[in-house]
Protein backbone atom coordinates (compact mmCIF):
# COMPACT_ATOMS: atom_id res chain seq x y z
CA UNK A 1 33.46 -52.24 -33.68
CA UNK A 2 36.56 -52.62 -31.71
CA UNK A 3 37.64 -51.41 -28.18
CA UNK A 4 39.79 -48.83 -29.45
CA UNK A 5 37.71 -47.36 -31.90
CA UNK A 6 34.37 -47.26 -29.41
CA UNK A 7 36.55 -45.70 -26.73
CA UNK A 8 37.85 -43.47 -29.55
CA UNK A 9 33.99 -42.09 -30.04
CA UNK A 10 32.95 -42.78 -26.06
CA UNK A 11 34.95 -40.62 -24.11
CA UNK A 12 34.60 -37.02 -25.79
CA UNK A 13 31.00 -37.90 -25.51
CA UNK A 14 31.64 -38.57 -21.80
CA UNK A 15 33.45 -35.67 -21.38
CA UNK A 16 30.87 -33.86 -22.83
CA UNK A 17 28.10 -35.29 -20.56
CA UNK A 18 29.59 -34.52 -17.19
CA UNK A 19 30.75 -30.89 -18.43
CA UNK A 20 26.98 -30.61 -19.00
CA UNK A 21 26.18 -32.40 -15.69
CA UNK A 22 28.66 -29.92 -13.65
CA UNK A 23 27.25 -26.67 -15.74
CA UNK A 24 23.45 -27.50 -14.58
CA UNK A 25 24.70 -28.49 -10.81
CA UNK A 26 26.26 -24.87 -11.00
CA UNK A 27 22.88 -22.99 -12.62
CA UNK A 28 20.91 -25.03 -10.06
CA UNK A 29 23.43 -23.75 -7.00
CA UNK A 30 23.02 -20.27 -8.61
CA UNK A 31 19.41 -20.24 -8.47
CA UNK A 32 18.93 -21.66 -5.28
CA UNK A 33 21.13 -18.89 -3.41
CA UNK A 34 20.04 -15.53 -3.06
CA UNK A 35 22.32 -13.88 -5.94
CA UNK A 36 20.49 -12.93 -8.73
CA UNK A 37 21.28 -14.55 -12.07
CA UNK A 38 22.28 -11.78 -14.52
CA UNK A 39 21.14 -12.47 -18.01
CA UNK A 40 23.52 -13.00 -20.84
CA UNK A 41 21.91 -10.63 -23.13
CA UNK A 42 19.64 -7.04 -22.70
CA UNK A 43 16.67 -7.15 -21.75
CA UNK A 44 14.27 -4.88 -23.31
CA UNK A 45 11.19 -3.10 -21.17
CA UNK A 46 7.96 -4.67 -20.92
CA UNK A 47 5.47 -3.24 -23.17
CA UNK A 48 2.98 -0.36 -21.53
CA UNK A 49 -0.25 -1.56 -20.81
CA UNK A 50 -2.90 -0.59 -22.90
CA UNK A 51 -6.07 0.96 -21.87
CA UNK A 52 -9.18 -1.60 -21.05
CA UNK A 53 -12.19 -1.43 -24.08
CA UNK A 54 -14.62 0.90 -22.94
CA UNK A 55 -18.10 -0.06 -21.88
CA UNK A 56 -20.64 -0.32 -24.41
CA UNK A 57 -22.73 3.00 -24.51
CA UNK A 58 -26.41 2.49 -24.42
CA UNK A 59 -28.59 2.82 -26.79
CA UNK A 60 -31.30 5.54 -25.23
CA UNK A 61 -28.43 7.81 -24.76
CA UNK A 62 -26.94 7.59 -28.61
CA UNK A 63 -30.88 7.99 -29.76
CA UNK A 64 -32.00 10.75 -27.48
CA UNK A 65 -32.85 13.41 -29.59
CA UNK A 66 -32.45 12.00 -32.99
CA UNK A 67 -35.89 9.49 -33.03
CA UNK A 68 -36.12 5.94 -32.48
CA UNK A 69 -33.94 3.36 -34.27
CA UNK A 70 -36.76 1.55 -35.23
CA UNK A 71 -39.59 3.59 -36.51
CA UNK A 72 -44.04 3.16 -35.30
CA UNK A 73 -45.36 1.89 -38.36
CA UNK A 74 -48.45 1.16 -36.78
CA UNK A 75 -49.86 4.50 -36.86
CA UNK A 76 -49.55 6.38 -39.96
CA UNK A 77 -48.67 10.23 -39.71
CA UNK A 78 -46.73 9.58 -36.47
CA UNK A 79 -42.79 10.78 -37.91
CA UNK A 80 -42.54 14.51 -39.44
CA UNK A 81 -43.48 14.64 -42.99
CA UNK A 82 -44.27 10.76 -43.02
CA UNK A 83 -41.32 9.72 -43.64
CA UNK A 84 -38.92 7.02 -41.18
CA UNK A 85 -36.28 8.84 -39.86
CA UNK A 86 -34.18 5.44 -38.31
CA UNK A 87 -32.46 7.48 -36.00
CA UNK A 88 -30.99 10.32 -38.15
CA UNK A 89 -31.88 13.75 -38.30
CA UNK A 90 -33.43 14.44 -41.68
């Protein structure tokens, strides 16, 4: 490769460099200054929040009234009309 044809291919490339260099001096002036930095494009809003998961209900409260989950099976004769109700109202 000759002098010519390396200085042909060098110096846009150095051109390019330091126009890089002098554009990232510049955003690093910008955002060390109090001026705010408007963006190039919109910006869209920030998405509402959503609501936190409610807390777990407990378990007397969703079988009050309805039997027990888990029948007595010790003692026969101890649901209406022997039967297991497993916590629905039959």
């Amino acid at each position: 490769m000759g002098v010519d044809e390396f200085l042909r291919d060098f110096l846009p490339l150095r051109k390019l460099c330091n126009e890089r260099r002098f554009k990232s001096e510049k955003l690093a002036e910008s955002l060390s200054s109090s001026r705010p930095v408007v963006p190039s494009r919109p910006t869209l809003a920030p998405a509402p929040l959503r609501e936190p998961p409610k807390p777990p209900i407990p378990a007397a409260s969703i079988n009050s009234g309805s039997g027990s989950l888990y029948p007595d099976l010790s003692q026969p004769g101890n649901t209406p009309n022997n039967r297991p109700t497993f916590g629905f109202n039959m």
